[in-house]
Protein backbone atom coordinates (compact mmCIF):
# COMPACT_ATOMS: atom_id res chain seq x y z
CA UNK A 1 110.72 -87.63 43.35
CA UNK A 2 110.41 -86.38 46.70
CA UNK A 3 110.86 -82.88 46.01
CA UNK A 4 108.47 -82.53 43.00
CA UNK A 5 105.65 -80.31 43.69
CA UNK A 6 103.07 -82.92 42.86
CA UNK A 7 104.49 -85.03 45.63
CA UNK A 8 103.82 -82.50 48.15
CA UNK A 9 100.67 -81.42 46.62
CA UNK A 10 99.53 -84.98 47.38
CA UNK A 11 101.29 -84.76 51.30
CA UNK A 12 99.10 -81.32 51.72
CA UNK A 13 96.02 -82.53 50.17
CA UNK A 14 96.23 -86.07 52.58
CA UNK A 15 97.04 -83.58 55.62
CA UNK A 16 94.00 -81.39 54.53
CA UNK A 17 91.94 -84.40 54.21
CA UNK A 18 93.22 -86.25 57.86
CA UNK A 19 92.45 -82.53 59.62
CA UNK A 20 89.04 -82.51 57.95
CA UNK A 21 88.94 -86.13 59.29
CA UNK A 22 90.06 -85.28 62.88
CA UNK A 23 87.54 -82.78 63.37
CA UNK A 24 84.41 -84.82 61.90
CA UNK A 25 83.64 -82.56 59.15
CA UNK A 26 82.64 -86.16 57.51
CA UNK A 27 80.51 -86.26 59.59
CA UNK A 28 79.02 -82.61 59.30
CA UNK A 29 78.61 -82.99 55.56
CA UNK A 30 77.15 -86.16 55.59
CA UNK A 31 74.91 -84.90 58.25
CA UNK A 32 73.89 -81.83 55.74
CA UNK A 33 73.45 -84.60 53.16
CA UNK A 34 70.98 -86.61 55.01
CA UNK A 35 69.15 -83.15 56.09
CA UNK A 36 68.86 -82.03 52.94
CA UNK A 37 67.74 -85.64 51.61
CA UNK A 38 65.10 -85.48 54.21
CA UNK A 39 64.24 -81.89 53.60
CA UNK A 40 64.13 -82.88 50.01
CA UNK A 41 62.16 -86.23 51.30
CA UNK A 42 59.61 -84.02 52.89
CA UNK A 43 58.75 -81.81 50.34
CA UNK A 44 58.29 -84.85 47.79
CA UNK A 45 55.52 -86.10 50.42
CA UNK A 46 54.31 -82.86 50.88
CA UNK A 47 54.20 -82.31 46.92
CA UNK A 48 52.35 -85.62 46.94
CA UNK A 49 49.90 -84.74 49.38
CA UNK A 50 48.99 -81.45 47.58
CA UNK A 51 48.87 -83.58 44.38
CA UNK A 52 46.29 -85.86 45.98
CA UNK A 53 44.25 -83.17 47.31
CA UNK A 54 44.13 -81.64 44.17
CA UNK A 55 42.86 -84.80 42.47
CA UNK A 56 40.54 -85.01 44.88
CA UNK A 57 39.42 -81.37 44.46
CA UNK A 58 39.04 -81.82 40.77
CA UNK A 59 37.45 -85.02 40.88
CA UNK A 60 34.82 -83.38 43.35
CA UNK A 61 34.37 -80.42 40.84
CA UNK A 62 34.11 -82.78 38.22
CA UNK A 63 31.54 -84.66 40.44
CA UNK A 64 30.22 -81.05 40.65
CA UNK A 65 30.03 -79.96 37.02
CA UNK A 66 28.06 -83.30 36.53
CA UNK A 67 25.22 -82.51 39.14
CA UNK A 68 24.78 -79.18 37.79
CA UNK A 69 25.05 -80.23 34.29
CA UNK A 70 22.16 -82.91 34.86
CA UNK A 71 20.19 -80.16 37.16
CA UNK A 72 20.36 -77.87 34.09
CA UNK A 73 19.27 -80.33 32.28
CA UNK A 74 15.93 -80.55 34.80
CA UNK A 75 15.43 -77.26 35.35
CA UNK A 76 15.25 -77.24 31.24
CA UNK A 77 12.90 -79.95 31.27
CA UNK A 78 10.80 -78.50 34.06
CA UNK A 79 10.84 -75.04 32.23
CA UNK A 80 9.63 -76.74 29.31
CA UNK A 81 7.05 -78.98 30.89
CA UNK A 82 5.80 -75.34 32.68
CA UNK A 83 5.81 -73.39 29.19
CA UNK A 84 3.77 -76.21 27.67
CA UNK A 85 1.39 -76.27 30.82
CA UNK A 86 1.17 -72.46 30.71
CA UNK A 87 0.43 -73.03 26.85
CA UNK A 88 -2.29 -75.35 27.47
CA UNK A 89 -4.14 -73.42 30.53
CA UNK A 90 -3.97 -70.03 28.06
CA UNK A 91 -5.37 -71.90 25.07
CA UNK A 92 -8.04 -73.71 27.60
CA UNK A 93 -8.93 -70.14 28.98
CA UNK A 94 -9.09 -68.46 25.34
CA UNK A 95 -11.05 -71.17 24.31
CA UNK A 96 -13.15 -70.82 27.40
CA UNK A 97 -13.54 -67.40 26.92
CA UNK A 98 -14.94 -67.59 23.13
CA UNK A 99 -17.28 -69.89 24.78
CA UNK A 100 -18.57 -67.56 27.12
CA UNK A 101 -18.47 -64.38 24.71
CA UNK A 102 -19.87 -66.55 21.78
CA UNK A 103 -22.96 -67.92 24.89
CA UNK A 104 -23.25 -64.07 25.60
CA UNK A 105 -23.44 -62.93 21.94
CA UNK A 106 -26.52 -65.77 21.70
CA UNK A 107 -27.90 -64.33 24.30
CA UNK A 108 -28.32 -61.05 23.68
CA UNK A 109 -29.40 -62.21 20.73
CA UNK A 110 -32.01 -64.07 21.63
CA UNK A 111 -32.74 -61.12 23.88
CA UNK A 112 -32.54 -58.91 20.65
CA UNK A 113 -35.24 -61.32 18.83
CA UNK A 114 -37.56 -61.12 21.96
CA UNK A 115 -37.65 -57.21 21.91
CA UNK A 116 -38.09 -57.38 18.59
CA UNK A 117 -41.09 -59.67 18.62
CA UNK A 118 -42.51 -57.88 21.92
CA UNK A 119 -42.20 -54.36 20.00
CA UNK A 120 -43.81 -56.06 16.68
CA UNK A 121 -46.67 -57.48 18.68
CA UNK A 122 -47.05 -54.14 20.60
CA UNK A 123 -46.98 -52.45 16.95
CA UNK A 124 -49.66 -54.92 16.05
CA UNK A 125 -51.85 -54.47 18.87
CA UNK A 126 -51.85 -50.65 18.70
CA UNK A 127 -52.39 -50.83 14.41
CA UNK A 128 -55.37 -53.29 15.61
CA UNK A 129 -56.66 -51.28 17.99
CA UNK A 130 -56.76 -48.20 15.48
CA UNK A 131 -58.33 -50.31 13.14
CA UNK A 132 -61.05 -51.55 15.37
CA UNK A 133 -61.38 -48.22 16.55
CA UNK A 134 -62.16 -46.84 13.24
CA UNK A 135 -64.31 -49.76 12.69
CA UNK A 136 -66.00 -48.77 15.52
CA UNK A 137 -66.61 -45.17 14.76
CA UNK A 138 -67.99 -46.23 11.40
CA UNK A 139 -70.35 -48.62 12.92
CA UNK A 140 -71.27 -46.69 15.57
CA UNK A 141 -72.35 -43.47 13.70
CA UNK A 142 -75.97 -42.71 12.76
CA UNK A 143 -78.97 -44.76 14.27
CA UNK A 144 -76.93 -48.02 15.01
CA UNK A 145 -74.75 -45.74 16.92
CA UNK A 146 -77.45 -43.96 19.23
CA UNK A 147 -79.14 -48.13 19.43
CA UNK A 148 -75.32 -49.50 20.96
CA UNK A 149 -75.09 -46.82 22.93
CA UNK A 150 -78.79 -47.06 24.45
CA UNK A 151 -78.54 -50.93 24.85
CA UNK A 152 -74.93 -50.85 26.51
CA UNK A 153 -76.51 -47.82 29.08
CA UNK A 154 -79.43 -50.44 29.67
CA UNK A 155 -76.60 -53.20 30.15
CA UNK A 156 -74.83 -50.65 32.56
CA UNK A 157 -78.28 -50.46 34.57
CA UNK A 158 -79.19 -54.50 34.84
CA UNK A 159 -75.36 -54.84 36.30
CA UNK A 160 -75.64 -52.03 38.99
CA UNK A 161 -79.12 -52.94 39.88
């Protein structure tokens, strides 16, 4: 038994193991364990952090997306409530407009009737002063004539004297 190869296989590996021992290389691997477990430590709080922040960033854009989404929604309403005024004041100034061209239109009308009536009374006038003239003429022709004209000559002389 003491010269089987598993035997000294087991001596060698307990030597290897004792040298590795002796010169604290325990200690070195354990000590590259613990690094590396607080390397690894690290970087889980530093994953943690970034995963917090970028709840927080998303939750802000969310925050975000719901101010604008509600500020669209004024700025609809607003657009709206301008379009209607807009509406309104154009209707109010057609309207008002009409108004005014329709008070013009009666106007010149009215204008158009007083022309008319001036130019039909000046008509008159002028057909009744032809008439009276020819009236006139008649009457004054022959011996009633030369009498009108004698008595308006005598008139002429009692007003200058």
């Amino acid at each position: 038994m003491f010269f089987e190869a598993e035997t000294w296989v087991a001596v060698a590996f307990l030597i290897f193991i004792g040298i590795l021992g002796y010169f604290g290389v325990h200690k070195l691997v354990l000590n590259a364990i613990d690094d590396r477990g607080r390397k690894i430590e690290g970087e889980l709080a530093e994953a943690k952090r970034l995963r917090e922040e970028a709840q927080a960033i998303v939750a802000d854009y969310k925050t975000k997306q719901i101010a604008a989404e509600k500020e669209a929604v004024a700025i609809i309403a607003a657009a709206k409530a301008d379009a209607e005024r807009l509406a309104a004041e154009a209707k109010a100034k057609v309207e008002d407009f009409v108004t005014r061209r329709t008070k013009m239109a009666e106007a010149k009308i009215a204008q158009a009737e007083a022309q008319a009536v001036a130019d039909v009374r000046a008509a008159a006038a002028d057909v009744a002063t032809a008439a009276a003239s020819a009236v006139l003429a008649d009457i004054a022709k022959g011996a009633a004539g030369n009498d009108l004209i004698k008595a308006g000559i005598a008139e002429v002389k009692a007003k200058l004297n």
